[in-house]
Protein backbone atom coordinates (compact mmCIF):
# COMPACT_ATOMS: atom_id res chain seq x y z
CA UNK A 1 -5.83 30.70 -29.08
CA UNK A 2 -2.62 28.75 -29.17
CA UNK A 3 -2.54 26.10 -31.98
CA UNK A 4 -2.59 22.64 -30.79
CA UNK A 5 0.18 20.95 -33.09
CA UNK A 6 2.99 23.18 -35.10
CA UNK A 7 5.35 21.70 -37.46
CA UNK A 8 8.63 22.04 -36.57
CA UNK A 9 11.88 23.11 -38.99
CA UNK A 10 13.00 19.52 -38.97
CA UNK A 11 13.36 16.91 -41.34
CA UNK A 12 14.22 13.12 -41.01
CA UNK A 13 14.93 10.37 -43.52
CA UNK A 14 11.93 7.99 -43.37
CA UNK A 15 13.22 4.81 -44.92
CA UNK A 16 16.43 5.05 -42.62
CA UNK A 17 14.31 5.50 -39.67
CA UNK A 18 11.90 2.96 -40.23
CA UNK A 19 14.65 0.51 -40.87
CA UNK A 20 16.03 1.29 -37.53
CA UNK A 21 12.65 0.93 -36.23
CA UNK A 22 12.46 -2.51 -37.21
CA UNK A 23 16.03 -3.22 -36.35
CA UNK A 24 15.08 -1.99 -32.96
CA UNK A 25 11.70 -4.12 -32.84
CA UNK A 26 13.75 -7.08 -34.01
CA UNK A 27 15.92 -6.87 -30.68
CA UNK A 28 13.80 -5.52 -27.95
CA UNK A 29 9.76 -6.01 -29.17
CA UNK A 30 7.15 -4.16 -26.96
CA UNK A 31 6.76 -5.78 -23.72
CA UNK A 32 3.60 -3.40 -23.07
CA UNK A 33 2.11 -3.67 -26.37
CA UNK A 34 1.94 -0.18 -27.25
CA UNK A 35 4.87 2.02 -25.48
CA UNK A 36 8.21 1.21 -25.47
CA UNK A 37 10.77 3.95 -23.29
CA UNK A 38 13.76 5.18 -25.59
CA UNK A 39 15.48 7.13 -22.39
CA UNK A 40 15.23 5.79 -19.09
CA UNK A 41 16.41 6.98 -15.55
CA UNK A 42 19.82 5.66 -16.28
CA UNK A 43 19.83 4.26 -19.38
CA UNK A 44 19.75 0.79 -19.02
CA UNK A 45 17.74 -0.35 -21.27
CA UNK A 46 14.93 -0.79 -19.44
CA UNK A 47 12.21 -0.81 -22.36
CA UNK A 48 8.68 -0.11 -20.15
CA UNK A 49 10.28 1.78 -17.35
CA UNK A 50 8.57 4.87 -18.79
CA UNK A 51 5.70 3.34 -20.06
CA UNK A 52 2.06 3.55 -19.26
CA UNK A 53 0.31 6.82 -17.68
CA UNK A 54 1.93 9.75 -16.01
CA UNK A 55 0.36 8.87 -12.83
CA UNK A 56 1.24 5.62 -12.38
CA UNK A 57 4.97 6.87 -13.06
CA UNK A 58 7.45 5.85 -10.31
CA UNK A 59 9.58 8.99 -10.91
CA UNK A 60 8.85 12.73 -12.31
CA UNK A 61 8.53 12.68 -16.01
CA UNK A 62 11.85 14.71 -16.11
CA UNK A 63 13.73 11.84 -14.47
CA UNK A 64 13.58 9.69 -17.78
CA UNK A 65 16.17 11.46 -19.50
CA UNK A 66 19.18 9.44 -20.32
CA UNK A 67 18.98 7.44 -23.82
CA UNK A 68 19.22 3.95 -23.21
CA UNK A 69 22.16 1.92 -24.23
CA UNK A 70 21.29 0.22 -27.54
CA UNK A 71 19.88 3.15 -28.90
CA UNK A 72 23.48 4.68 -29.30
CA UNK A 73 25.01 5.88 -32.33
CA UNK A 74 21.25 5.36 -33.82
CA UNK A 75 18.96 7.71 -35.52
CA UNK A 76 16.96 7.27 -32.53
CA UNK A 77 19.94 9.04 -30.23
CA UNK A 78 20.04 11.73 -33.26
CA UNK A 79 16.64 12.95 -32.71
CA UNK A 80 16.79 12.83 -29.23
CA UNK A 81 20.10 14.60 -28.83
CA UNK A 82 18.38 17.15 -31.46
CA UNK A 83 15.52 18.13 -28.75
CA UNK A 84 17.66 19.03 -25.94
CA UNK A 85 14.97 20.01 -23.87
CA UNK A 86 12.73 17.37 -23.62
CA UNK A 87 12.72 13.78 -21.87
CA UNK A 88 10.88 10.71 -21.42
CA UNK A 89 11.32 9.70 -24.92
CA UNK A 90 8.83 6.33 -25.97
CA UNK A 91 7.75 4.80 -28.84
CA UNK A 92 4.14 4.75 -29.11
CA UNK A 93 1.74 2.16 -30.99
CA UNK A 94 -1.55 3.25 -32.13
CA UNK A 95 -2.57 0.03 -33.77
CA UNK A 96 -5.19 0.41 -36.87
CA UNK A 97 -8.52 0.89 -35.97
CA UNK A 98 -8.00 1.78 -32.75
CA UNK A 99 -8.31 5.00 -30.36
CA UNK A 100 -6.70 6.18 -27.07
CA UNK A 101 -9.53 7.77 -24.29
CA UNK A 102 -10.01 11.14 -24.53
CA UNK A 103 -7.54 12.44 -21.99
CA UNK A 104 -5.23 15.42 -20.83
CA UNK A 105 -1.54 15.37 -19.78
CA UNK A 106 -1.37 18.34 -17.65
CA UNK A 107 1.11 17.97 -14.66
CA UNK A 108 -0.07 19.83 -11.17
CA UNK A 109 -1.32 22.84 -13.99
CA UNK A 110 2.38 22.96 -15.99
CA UNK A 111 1.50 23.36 -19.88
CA UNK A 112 2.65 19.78 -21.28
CA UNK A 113 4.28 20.37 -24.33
CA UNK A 114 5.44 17.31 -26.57
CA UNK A 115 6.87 16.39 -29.82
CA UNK A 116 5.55 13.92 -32.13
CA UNK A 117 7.88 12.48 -34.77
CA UNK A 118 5.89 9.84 -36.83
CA UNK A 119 7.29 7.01 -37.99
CA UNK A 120 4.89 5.18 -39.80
CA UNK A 121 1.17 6.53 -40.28
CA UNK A 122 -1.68 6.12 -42.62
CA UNK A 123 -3.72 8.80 -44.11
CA UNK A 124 -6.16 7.97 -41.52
CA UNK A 125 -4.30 8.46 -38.33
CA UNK A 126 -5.15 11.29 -36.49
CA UNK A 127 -4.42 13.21 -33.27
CA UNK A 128 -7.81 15.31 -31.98
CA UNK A 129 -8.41 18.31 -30.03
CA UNK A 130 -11.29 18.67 -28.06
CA UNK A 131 -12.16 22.60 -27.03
CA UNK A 132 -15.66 23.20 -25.27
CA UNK A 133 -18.87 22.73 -27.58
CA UNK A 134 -16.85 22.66 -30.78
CA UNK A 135 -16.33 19.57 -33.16
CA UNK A 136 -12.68 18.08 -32.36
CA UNK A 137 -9.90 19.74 -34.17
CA UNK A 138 -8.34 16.86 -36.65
CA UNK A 139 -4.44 16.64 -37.44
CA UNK A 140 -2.72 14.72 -39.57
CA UNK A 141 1.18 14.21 -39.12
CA UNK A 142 3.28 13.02 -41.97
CA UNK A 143 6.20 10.68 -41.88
CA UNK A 144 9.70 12.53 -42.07
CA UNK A 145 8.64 15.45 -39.86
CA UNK A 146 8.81 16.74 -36.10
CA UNK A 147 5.85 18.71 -34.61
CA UNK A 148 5.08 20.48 -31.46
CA UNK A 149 1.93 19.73 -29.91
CA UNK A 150 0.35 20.97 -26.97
CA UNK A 151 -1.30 18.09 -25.06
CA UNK A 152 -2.45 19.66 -21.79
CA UNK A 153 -5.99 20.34 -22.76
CA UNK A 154 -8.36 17.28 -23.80
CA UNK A 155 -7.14 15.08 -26.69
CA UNK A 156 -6.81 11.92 -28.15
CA UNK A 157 -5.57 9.71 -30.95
CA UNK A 158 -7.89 7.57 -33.35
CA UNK A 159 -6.38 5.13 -36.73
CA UNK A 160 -9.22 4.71 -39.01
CA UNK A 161 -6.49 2.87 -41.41
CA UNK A 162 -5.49 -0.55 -41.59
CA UNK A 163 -1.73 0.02 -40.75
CA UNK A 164 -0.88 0.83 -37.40
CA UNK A 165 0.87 4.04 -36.65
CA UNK A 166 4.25 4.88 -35.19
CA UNK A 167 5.29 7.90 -33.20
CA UNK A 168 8.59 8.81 -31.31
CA UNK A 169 7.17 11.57 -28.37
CA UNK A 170 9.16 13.53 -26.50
CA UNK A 171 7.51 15.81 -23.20
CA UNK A 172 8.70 19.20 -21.35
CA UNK A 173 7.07 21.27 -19.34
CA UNK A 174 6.58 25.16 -19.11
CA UNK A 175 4.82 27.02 -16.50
């Protein structure tokens, strides 16, 4: 079986990104309170265009590819430009104690592939995999690093801690 969540050979500088996150948070805040979109159809920074659930989407998730404006010349547009092959890049908010449904991102059957680059965690922030009759697979993703993970079977996301946790995600498609 394929592993849910890979690290990937790629490092970031924590402190610089999470000053740039607040810089960012400073100027633009979350007007849904837990997603904000980093690339947009045509990058105009329009901060919830890709926000919210893949259904409810008013374009493919392809579409949201082009970094928006302020984001230039930031780490934010150095990451991005580093993943060539993915789009609809968001911020996500899991704030502490707090969980996301248990869901699964497939696309009309396409294997939804995404990349997770935390920002800020806690030791008790975790993303689960749920396979039939088995406890849920736990994993833990530090601060600094990039992984793969595999969302199109049944997951979620659960922070035990008191510190809410960050992620920059990234989503392609194969199949």
């Amino acid at each position: 079986m394929e592993p849910h969540v890979t690290k990937l050979d790629f490092s970031i500088d924590p402190e610089r990104l999470h000053t740039e996150l607040d810089n960012l948070l400073s100027d633009v805040g979350f007007s849904n309170p837990n997603q904000l979109t980093l690339t947009s159809v045509l990058g105009n920074n329009n901060w919830e265009e890709s926000t919210g659930k893949i259904k409810n989407l008013k374009f493919p998730e392809k579409a949201y590819c082009e970094l928006n404006a302020r984001l230039h010349d930031t780490i934010f547009d150095e990451i991005i430009s580093h993943f060539p092959g993915y789009t609809r890049w968001r911020l996500l908010k899991l704030s502490s104690h707090s969980n996301y449904s248990i869901h699964s991102d497939s696309d009309n059957g396409k294997k939804n592939i995404r990349v997770h680059i935390p920002v800020i965690t806690n030791p008790d922030a975790y993303l689960m995999f749920f396979n039939e009759r088995t406890e849920p697979k736990m994993h833990h993703l530090e601060v600094g690093n990039a992984y793969q993970v595999n969302t199109t079977g049944l997951h979620s996301a659960i922070n035990f801690g008191w510190q809410d946790r960050y992620h920059i995600v990234g989503v392609k498609y194969e199949g």
